[in-house]
N, C-alpha and C. Protein backbone atom coordinates (compact mmCIF):
# COMPACT_ATOMS: atom_id res chain seq x y z
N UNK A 1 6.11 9.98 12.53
CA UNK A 1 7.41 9.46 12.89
C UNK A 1 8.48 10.17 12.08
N UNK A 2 9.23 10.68 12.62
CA UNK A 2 10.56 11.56 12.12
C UNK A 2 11.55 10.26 11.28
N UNK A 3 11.77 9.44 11.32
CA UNK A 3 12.90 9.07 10.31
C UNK A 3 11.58 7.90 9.45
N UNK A 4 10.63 7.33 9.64
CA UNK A 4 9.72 7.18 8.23
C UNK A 4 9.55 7.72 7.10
N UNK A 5 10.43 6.94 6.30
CA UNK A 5 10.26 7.15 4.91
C UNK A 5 9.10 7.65 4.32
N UNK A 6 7.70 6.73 4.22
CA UNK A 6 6.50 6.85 4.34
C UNK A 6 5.97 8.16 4.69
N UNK A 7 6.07 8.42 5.76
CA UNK A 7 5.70 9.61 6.75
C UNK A 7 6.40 10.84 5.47
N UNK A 8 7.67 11.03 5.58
CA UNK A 8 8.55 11.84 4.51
C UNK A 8 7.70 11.96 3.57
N UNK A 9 6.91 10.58 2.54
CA UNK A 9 6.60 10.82 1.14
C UNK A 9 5.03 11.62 1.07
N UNK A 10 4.50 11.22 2.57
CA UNK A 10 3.57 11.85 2.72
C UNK A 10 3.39 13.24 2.67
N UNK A 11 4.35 13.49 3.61
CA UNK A 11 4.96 15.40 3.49
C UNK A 11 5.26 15.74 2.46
N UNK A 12 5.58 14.86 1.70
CA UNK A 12 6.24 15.71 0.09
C UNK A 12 8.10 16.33 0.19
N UNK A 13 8.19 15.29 1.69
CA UNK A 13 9.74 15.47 1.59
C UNK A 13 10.84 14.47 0.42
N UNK A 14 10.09 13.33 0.28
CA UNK A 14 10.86 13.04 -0.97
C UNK A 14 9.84 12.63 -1.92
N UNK A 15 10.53 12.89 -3.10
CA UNK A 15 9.58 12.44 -4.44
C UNK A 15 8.97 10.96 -4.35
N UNK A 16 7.68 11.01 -5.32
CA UNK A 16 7.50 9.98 -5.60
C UNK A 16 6.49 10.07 -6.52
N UNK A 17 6.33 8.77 -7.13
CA UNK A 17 4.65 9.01 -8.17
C UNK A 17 3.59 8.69 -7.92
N UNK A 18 2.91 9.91 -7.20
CA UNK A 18 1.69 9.26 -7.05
C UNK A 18 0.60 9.01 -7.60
N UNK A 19 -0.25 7.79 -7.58
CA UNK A 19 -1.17 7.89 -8.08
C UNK A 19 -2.45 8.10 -7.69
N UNK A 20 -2.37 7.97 -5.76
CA UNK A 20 -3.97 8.47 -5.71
C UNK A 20 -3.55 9.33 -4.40
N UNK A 21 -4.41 10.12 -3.97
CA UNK A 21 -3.97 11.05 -2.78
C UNK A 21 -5.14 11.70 -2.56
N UNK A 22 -5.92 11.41 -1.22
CA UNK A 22 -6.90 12.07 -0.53
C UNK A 22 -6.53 12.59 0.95
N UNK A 23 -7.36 12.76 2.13
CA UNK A 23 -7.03 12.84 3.01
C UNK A 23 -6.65 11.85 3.80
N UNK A 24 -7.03 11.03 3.57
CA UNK A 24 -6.33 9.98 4.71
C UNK A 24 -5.28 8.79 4.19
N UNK A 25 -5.18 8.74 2.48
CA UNK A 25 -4.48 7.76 2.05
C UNK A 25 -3.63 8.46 0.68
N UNK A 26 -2.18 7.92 0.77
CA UNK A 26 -1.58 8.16 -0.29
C UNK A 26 -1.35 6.43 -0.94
N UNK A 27 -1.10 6.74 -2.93
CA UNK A 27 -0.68 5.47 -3.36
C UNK A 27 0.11 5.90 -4.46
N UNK A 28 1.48 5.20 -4.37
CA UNK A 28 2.41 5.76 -5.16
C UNK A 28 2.80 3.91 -5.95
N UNK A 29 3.67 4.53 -6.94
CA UNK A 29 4.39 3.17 -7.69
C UNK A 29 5.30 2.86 -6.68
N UNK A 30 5.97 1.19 -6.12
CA UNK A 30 6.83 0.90 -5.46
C UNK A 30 8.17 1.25 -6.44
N UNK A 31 8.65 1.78 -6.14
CA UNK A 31 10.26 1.70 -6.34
C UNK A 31 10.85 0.35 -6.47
N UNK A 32 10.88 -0.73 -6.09
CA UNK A 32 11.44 -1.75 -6.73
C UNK A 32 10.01 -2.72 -6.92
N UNK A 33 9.65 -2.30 -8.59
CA UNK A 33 8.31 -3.77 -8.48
C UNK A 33 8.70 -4.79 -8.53
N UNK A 34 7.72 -5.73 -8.17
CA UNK A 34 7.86 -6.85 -8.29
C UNK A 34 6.69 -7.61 -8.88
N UNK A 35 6.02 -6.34 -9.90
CA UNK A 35 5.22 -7.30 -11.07
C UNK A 35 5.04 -5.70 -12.07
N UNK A 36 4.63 -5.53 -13.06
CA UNK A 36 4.25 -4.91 -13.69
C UNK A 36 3.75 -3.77 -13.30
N UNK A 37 2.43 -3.94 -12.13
CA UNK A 37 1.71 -3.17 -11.43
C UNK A 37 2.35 -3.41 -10.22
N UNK A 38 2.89 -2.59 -9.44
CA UNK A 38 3.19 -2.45 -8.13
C UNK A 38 2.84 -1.13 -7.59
N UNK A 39 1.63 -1.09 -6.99
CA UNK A 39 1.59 0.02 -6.04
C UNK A 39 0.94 0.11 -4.84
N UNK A 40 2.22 0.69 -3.82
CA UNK A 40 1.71 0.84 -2.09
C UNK A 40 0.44 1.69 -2.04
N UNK A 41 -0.14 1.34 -1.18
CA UNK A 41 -1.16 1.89 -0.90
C UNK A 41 -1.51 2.16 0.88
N UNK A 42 -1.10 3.57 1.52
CA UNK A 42 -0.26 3.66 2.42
C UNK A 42 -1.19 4.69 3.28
N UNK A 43 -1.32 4.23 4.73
CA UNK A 43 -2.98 5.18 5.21
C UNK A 43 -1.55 6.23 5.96
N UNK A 44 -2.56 7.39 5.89
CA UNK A 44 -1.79 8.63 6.31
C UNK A 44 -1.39 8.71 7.53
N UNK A 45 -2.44 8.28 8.31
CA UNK A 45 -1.91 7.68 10.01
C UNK A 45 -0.88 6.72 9.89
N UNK A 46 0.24 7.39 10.71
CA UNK A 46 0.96 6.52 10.93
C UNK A 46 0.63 4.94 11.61
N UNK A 47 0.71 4.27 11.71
CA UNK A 47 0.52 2.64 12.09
C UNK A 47 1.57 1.90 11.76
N UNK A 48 2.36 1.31 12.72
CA UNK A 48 3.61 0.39 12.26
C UNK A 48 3.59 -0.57 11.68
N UNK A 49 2.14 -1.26 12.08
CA UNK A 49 2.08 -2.74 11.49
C UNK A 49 0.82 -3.35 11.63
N UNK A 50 0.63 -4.59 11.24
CA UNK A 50 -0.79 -5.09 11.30
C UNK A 50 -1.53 -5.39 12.61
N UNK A 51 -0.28 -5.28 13.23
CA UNK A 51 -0.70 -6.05 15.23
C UNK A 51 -0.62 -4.59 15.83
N UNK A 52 -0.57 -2.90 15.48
CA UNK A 52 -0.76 -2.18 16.28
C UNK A 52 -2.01 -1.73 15.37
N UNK A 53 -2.94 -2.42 14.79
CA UNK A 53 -4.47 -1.39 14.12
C UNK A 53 -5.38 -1.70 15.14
N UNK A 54 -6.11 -1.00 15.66
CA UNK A 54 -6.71 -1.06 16.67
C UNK A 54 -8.49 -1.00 16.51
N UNK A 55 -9.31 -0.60 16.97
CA UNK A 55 -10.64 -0.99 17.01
C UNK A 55 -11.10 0.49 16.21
N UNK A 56 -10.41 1.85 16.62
CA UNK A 56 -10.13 2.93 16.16
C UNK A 56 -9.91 3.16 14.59
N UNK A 57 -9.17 2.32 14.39
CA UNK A 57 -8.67 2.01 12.67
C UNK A 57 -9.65 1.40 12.33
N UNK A 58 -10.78 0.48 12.25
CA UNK A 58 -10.99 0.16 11.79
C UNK A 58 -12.04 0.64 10.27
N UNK A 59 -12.27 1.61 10.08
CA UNK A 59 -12.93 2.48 9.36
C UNK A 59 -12.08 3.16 8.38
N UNK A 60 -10.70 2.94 8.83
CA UNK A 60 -9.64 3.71 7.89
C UNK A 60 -8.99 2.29 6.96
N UNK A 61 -8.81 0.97 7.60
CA UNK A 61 -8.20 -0.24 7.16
C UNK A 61 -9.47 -0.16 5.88
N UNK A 62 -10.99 -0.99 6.35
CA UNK A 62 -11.48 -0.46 5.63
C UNK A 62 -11.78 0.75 4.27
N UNK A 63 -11.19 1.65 4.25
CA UNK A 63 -11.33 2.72 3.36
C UNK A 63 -10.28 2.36 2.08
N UNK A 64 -8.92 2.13 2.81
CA UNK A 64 -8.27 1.39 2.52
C UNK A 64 -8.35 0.54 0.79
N UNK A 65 -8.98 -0.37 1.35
CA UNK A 65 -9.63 -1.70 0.52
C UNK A 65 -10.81 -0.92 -0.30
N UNK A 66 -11.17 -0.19 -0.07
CA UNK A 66 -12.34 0.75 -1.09
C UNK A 66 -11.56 1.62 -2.16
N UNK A 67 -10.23 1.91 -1.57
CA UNK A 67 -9.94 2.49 -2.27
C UNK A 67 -8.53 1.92 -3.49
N UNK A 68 -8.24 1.14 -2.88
CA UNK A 68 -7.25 -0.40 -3.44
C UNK A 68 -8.48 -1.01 -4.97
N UNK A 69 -9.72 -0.95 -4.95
CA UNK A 69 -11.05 -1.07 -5.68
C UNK A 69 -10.35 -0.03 -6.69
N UNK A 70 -10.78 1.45 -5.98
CA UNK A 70 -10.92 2.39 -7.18
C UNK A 70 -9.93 2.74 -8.24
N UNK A 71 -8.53 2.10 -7.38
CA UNK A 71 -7.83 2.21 -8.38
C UNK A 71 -7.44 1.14 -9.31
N UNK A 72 -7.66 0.20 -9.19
CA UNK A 72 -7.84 -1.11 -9.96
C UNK A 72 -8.79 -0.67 -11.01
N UNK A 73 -9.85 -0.41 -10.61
CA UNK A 73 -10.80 -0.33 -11.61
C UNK A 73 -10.79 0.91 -12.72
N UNK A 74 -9.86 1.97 -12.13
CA UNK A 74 -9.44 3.49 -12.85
C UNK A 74 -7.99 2.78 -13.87
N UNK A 75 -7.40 2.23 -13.28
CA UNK A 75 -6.04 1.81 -13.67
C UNK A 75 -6.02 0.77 -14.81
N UNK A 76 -7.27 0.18 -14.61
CA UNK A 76 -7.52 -0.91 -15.61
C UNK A 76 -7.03 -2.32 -15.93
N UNK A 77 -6.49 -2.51 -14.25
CA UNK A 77 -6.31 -3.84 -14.06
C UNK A 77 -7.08 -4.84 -13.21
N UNK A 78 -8.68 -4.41 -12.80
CA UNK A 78 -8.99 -5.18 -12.11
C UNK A 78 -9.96 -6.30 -12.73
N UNK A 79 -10.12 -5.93 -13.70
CA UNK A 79 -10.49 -7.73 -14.48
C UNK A 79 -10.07 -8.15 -14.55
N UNK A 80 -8.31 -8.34 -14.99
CA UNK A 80 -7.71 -9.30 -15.08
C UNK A 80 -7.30 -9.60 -13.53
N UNK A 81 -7.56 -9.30 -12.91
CA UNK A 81 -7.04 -9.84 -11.00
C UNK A 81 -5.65 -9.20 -10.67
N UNK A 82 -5.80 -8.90 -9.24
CA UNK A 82 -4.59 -8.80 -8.59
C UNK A 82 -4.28 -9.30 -7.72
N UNK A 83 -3.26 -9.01 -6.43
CA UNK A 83 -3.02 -9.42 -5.72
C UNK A 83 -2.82 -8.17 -4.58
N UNK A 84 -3.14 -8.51 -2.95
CA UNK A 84 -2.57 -7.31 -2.01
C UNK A 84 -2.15 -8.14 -0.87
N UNK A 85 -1.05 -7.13 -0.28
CA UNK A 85 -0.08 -8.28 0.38
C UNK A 85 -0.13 -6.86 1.22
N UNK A 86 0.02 -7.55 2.24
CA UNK A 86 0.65 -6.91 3.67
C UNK A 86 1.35 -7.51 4.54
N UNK A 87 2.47 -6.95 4.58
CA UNK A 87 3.53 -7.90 5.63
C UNK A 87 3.43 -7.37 7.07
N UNK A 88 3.78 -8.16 8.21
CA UNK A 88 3.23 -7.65 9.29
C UNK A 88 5.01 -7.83 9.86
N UNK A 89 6.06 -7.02 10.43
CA UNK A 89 7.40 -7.33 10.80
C UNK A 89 8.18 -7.13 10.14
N UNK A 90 9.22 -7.77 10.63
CA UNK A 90 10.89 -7.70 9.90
C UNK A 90 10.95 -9.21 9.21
N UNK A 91 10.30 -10.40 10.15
CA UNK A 91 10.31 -11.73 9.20
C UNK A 91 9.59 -11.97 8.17
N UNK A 92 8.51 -11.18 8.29
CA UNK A 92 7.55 -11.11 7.10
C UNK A 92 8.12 -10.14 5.61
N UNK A 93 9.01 -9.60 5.85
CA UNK A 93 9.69 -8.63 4.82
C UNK A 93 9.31 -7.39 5.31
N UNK A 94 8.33 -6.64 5.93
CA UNK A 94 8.00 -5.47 6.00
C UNK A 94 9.43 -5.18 6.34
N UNK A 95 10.34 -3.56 5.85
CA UNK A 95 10.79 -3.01 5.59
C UNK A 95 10.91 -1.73 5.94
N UNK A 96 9.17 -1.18 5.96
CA UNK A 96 9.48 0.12 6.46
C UNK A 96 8.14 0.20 7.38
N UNK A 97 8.46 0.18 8.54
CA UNK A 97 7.47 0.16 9.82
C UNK A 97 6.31 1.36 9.88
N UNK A 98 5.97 1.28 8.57
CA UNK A 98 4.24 1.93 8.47
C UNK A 98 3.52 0.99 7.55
N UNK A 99 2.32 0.52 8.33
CA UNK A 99 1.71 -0.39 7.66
C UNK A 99 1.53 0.43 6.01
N UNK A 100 1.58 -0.49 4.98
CA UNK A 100 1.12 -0.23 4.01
C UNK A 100 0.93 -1.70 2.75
N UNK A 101 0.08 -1.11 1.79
CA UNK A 101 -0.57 -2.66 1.12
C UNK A 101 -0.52 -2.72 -0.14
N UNK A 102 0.62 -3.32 -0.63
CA UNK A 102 1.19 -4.04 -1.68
C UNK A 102 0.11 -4.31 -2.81
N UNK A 103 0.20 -3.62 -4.21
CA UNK A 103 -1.17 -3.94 -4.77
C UNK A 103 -0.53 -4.68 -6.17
N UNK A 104 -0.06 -5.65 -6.54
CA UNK A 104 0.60 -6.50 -7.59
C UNK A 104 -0.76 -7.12 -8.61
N UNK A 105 -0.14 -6.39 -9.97
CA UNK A 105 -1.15 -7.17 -10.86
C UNK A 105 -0.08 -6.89 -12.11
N UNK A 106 -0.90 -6.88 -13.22
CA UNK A 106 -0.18 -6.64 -14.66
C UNK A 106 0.51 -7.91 -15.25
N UNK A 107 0.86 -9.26 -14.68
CA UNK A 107 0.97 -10.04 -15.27
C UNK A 107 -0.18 -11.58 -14.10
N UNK A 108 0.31 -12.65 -14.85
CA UNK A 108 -0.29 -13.68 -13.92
C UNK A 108 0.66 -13.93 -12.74
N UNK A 109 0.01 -13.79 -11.67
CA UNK A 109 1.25 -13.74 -10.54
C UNK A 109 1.60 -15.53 -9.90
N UNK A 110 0.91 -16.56 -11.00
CA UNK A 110 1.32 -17.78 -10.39
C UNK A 110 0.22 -18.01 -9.04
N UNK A 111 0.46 -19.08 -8.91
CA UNK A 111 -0.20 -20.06 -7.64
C UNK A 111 1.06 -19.55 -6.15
N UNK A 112 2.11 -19.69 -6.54
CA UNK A 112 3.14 -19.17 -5.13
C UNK A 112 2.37 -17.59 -4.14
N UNK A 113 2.17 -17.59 -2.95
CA UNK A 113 2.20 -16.25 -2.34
C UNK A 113 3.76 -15.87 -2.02
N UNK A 114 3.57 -14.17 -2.38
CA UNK A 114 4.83 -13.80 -3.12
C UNK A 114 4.93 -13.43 -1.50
């Protein structure tokens, strides 16, 4: 998608920090956290949202979550727990219409879903 941000950070049209990058998934720090640990974790296929992943995706959603693991466990926050959020829309907060999955840890994030 030509005006996706996402899509852009993927290309290496705008900066960002990443921290993990293979072929099918990038994961950078969010730009505005909202815990200590904040980082997207963003599949290279474009996908707008949670209601267009299809039967096709499912091996990549999956990979996903394997790889949401490796960096918890490299990063050194997954004993103490995290949290992963995916918003699906504009009411849900999603923001920028490529699915991607919110990985919040580094402090106690409370009983509230953020």
């Amino acid at each position: 998608m030509e005006d996706c941000i996402f899509c852009k950070i993927i290309k290496k049209e705008i900066p960002s920090t990443i921290i993990y990058e293979d072929d099918k998934v990038i994961a950078f720090n969010d730009v505005n956290p909202a815990a200590p640990i904040h980082i997207l974790v963003v599949p290279k296929k474009h996908i707008e949202t949670l209601l267009d992943v299809s039967d096709q995706d499912n091996e990549l959603i999956s990979y996903v979550y394997q790889i949401i693991n490796k960096i918890a466990k490299e990063k050194g926050f997954a004993n103490n727990g995290f949290r992963v959020i995916v918003n699906c829309g504009k009411d849900s907060g999603q923001e920028v219409m490529h699915i991607h999955f919110h990985v919040l840890g580094g402090k106690k994030l409370g009983d509230k879903i953020v």
